[in-house]
C-alpha atoms as a PDB file:
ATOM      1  CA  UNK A   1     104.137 113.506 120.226  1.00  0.00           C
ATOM      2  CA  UNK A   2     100.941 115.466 120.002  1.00  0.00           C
ATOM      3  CA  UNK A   3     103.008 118.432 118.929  1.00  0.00           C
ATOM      4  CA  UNK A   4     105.201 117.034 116.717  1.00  0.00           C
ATOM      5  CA  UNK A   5     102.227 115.774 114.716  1.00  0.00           C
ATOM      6  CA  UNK A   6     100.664 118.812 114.738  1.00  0.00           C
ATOM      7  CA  UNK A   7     104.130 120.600 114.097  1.00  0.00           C
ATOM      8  CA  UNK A   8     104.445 118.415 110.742  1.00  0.00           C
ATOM      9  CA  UNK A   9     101.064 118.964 109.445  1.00  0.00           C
ATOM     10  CA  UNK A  10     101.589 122.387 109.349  1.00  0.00           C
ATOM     11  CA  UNK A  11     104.858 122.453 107.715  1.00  0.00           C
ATOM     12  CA  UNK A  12     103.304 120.026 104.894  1.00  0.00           C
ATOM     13  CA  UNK A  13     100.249 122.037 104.692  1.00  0.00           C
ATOM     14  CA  UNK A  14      98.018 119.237 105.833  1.00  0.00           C
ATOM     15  CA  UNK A  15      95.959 121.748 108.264  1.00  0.00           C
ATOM     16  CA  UNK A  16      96.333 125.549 108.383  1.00  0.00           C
ATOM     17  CA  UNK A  17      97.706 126.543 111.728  1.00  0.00           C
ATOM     18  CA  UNK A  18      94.102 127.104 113.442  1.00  0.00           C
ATOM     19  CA  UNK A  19      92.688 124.154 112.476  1.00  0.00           C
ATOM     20  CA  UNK A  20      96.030 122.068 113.906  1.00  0.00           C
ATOM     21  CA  UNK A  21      94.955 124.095 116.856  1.00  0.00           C
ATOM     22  CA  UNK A  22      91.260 122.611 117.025  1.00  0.00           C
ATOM     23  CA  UNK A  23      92.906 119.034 116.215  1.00  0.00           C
ATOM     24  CA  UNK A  24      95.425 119.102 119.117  1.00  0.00           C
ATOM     25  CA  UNK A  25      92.798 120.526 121.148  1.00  0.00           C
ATOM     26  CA  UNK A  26      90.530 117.631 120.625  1.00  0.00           C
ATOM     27  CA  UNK A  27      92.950 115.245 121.021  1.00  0.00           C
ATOM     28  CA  UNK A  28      93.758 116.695 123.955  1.00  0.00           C
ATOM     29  CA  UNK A  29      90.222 116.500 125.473  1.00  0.00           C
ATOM     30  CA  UNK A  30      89.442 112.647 123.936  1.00  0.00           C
ATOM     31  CA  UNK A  31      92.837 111.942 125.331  1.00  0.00           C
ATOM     32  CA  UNK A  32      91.359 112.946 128.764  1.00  0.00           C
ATOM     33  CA  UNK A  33      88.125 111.162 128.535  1.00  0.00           C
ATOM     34  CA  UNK A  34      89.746 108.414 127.793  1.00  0.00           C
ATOM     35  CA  UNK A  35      91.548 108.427 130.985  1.00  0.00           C
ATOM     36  CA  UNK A  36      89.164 109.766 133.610  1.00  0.00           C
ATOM     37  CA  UNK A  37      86.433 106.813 131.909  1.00  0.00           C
ATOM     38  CA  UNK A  38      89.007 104.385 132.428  1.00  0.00           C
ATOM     39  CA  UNK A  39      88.221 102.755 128.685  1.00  0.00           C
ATOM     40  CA  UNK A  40      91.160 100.279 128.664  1.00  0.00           C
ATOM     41  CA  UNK A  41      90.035  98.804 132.197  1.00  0.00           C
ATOM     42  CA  UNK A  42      86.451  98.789 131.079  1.00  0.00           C
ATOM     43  CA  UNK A  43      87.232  97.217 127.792  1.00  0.00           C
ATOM     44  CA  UNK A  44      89.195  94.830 129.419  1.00  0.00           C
ATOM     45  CA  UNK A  45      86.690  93.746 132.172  1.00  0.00           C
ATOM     46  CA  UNK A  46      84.588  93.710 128.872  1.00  0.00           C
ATOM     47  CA  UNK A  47      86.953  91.028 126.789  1.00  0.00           C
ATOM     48  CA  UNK A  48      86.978  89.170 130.540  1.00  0.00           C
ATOM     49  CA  UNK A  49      83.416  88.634 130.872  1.00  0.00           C
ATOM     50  CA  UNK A  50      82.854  87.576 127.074  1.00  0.00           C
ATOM     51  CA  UNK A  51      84.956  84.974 127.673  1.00  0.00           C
ATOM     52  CA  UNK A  52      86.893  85.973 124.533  1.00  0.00           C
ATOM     53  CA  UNK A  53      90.710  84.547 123.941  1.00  0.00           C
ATOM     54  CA  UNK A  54      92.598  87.159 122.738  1.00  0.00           C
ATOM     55  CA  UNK A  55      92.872  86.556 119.268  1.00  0.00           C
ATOM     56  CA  UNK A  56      89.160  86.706 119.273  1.00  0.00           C
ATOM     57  CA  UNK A  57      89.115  89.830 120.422  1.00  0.00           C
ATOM     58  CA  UNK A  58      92.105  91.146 118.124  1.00  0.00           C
ATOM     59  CA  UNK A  59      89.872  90.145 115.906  1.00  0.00           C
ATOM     60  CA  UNK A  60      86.966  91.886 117.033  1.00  0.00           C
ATOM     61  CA  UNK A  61      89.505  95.446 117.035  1.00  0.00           C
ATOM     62  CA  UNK A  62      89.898  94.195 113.402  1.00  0.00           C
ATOM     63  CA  UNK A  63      86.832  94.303 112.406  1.00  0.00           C
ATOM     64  CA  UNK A  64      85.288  97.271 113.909  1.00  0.00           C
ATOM     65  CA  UNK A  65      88.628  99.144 112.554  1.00  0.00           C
ATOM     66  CA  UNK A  66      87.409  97.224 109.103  1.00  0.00           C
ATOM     67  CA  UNK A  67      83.992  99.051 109.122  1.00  0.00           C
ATOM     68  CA  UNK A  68      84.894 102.407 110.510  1.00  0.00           C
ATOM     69  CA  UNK A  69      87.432 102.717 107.918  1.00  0.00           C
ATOM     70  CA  UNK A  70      84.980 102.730 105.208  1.00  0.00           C
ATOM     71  CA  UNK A  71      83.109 106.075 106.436  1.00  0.00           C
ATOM     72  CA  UNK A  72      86.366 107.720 108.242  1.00  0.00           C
ATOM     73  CA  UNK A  73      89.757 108.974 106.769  1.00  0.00           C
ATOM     74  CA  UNK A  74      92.724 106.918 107.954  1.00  0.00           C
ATOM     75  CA  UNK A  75      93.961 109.818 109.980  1.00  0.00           C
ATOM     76  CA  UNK A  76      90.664 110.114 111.791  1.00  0.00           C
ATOM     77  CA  UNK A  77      90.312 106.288 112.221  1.00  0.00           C
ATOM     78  CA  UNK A  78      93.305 106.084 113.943  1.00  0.00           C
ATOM     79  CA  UNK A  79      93.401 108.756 115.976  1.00  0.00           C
ATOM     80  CA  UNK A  80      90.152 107.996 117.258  1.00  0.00           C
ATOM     81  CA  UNK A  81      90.726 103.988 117.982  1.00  0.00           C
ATOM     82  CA  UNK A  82      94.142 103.708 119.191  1.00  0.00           C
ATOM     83  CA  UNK A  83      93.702 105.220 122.412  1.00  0.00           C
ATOM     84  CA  UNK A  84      91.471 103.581 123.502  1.00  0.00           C
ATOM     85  CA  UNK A  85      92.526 100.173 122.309  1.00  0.00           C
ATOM     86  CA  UNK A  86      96.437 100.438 122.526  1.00  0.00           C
ATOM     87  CA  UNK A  87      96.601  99.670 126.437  1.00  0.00           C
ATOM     88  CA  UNK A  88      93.660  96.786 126.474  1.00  0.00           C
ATOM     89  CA  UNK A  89      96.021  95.395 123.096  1.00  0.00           C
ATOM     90  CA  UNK A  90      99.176  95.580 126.103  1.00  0.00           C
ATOM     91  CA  UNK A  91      97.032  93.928 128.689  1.00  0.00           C
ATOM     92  CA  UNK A  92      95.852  90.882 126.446  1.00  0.00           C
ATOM     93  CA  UNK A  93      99.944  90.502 125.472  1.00  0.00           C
ATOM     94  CA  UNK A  94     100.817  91.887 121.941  1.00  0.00           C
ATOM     95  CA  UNK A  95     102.828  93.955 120.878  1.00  0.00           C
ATOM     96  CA  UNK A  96     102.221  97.501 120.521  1.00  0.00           C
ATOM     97  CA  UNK A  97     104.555  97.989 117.397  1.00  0.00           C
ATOM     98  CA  UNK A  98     102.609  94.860 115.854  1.00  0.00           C
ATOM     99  CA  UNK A  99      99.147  96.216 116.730  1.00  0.00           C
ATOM    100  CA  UNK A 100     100.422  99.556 115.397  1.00  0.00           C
ATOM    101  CA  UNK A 101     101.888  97.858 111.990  1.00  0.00           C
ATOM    102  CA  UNK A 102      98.073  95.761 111.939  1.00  0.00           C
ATOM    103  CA  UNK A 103      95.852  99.098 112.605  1.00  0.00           C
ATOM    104  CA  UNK A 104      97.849 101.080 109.725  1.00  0.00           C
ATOM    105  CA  UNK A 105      97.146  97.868 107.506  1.00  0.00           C
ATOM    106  CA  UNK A 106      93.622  97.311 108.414  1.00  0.00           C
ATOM    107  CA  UNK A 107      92.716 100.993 107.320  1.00  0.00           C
ATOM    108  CA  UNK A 108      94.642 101.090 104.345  1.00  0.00           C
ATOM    109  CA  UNK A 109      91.935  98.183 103.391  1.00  0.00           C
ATOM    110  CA  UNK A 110      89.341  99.571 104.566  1.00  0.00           C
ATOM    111  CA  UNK A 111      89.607 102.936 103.062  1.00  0.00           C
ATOM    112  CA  UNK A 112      89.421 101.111  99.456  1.00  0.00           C
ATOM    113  CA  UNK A 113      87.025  98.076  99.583  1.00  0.00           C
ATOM    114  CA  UNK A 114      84.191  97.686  98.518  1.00  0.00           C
ATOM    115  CA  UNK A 115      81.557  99.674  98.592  1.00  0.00           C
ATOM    116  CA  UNK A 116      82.137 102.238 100.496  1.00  0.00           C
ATOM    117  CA  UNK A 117      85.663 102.817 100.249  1.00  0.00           C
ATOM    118  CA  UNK A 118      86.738 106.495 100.221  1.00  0.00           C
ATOM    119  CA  UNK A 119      89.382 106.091  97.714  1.00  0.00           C
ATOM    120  CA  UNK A 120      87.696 104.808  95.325  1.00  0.00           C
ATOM    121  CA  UNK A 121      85.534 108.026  95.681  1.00  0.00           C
ATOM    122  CA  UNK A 122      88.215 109.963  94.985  1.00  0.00           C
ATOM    123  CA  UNK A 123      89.117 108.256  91.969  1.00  0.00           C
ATOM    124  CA  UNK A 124      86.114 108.512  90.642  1.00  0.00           C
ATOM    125  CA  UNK A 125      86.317 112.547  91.230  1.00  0.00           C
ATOM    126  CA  UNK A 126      89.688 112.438  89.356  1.00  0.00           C
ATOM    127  CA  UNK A 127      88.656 110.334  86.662  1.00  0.00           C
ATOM    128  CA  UNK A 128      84.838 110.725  85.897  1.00  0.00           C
ATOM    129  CA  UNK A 129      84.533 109.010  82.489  1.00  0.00           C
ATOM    130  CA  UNK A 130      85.268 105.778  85.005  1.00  0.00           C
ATOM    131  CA  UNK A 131      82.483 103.679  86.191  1.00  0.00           C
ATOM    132  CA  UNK A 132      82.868 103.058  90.203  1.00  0.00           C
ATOM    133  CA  UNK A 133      82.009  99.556  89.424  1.00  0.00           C
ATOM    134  CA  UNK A 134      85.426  99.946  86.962  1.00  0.00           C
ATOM    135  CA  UNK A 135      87.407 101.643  89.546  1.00  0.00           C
ATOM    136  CA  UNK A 136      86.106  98.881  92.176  1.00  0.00           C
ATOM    137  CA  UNK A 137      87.262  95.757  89.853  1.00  0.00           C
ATOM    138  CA  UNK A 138      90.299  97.255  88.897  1.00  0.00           C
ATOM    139  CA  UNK A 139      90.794  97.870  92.455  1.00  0.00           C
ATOM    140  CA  UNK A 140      89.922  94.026  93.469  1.00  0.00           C
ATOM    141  CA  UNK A 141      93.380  93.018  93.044  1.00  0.00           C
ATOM    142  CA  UNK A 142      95.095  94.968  95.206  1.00  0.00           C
ATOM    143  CA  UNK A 143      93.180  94.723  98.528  1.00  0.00           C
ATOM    144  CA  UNK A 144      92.739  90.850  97.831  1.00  0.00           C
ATOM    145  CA  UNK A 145      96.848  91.327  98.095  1.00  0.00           C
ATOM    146  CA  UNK A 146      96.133  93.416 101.127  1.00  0.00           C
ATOM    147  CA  UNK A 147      94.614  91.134 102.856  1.00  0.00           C
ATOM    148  CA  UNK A 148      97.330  88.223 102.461  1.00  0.00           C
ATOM    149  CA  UNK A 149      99.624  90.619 103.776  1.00  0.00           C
ATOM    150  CA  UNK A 150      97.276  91.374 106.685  1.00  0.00           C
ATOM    151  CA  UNK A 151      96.559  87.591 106.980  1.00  0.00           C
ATOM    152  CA  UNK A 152     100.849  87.145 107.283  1.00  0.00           C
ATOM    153  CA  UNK A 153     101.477  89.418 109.330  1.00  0.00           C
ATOM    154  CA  UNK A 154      98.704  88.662 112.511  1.00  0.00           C
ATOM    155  CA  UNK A 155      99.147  85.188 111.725  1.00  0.00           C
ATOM    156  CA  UNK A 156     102.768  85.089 111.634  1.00  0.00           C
ATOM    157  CA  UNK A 157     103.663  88.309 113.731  1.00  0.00           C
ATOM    158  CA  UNK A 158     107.806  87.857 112.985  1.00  0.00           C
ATOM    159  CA  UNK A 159     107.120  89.314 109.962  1.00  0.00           C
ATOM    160  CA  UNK A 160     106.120  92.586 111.075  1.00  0.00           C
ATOM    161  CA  UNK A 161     108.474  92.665 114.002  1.00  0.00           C
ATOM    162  CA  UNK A 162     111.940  91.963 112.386  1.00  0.00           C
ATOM    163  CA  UNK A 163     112.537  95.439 111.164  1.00  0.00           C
ATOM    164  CA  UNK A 164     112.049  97.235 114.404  1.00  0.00           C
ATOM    165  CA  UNK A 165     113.629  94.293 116.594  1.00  0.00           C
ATOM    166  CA  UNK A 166     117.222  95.177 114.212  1.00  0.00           C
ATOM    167  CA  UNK A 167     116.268  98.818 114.781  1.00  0.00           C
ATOM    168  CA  UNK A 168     116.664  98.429 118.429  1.00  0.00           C
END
């Protein structure tokens, strides 16, 4: 999978080939750490002893993925929480294609609300006659819609799952 990703970046001129390098490479090593630290476990003996259901701690994931995704890019922000947090979301009993469907949702939000969204940065750098209070209430709209769909789809999980259960 690793490769593939790296494979398409390339192609699409996301990263130059010896920065792909450095990114597979330290995916590669966090992938490791990951493993010999046993995170999953840990976080899981972690949700155990805080008594948390898990929703609560779905939750939790949410909302630290929330307030990362305001200082890192959506690439970064994934690839830097799912590992981690993919097997302890398979030991409390969701799905992974949900939680995957939820992460990509939750940093799309985060990566243009208020106030430190990075988007909204960016607009700003394409468009400098406009205020960032302009770009954020012209925003306002839009992740207000984002979160109703991110409030459908972990409260009624169906929703996100019908697609990929017809898929196979």
């Amino acid at each position: 999978m690793l490769f593939l990703f790296v494979i398409w970046d390339i192609y699409y001129g996301v990263f130059v080939p010896t920065e792909a390098s450095a990114v597979a490479l330290a995916a590669k090593l966090f992938s490791n750490f990951i493993e010999i630290s046993r995170m999953p476990a840990n976080l899981l003996d972690w949700v155990e002893t805080m008594n948390l259901a898990p929703t609560s701690a779905m939750w939790t994931i949410r909302g630290i993925n929330l307030v990362l995704g305001c200082v890192f890019v959506g690439p970064a922000l994934i690839l830097l929480t799912v590992p981690p947090l993919a097997p302890l979301v398979e030991l409390l009993g969701f799905a992974p294609i949900w939680f995957g469907i939820v992460v990509v949702v939750v940093t799309e939000i985060s990566m243009v609300i208020p106030p430190i969204g990075i988007n909204a940065f960016v607009l700003k750098s394409v468009r400098p006659t406009l205020s960032l209070s302009e770009i954020f209430r012209r925003i306002a709209p839009f992740w207000i819609a984002d979160i109703a769909r991110l409030l459908v789809i972990v409260l009624y999980p169906p929703v996100a799952l019908c697609r990929p259960s017809v898929m196979g």
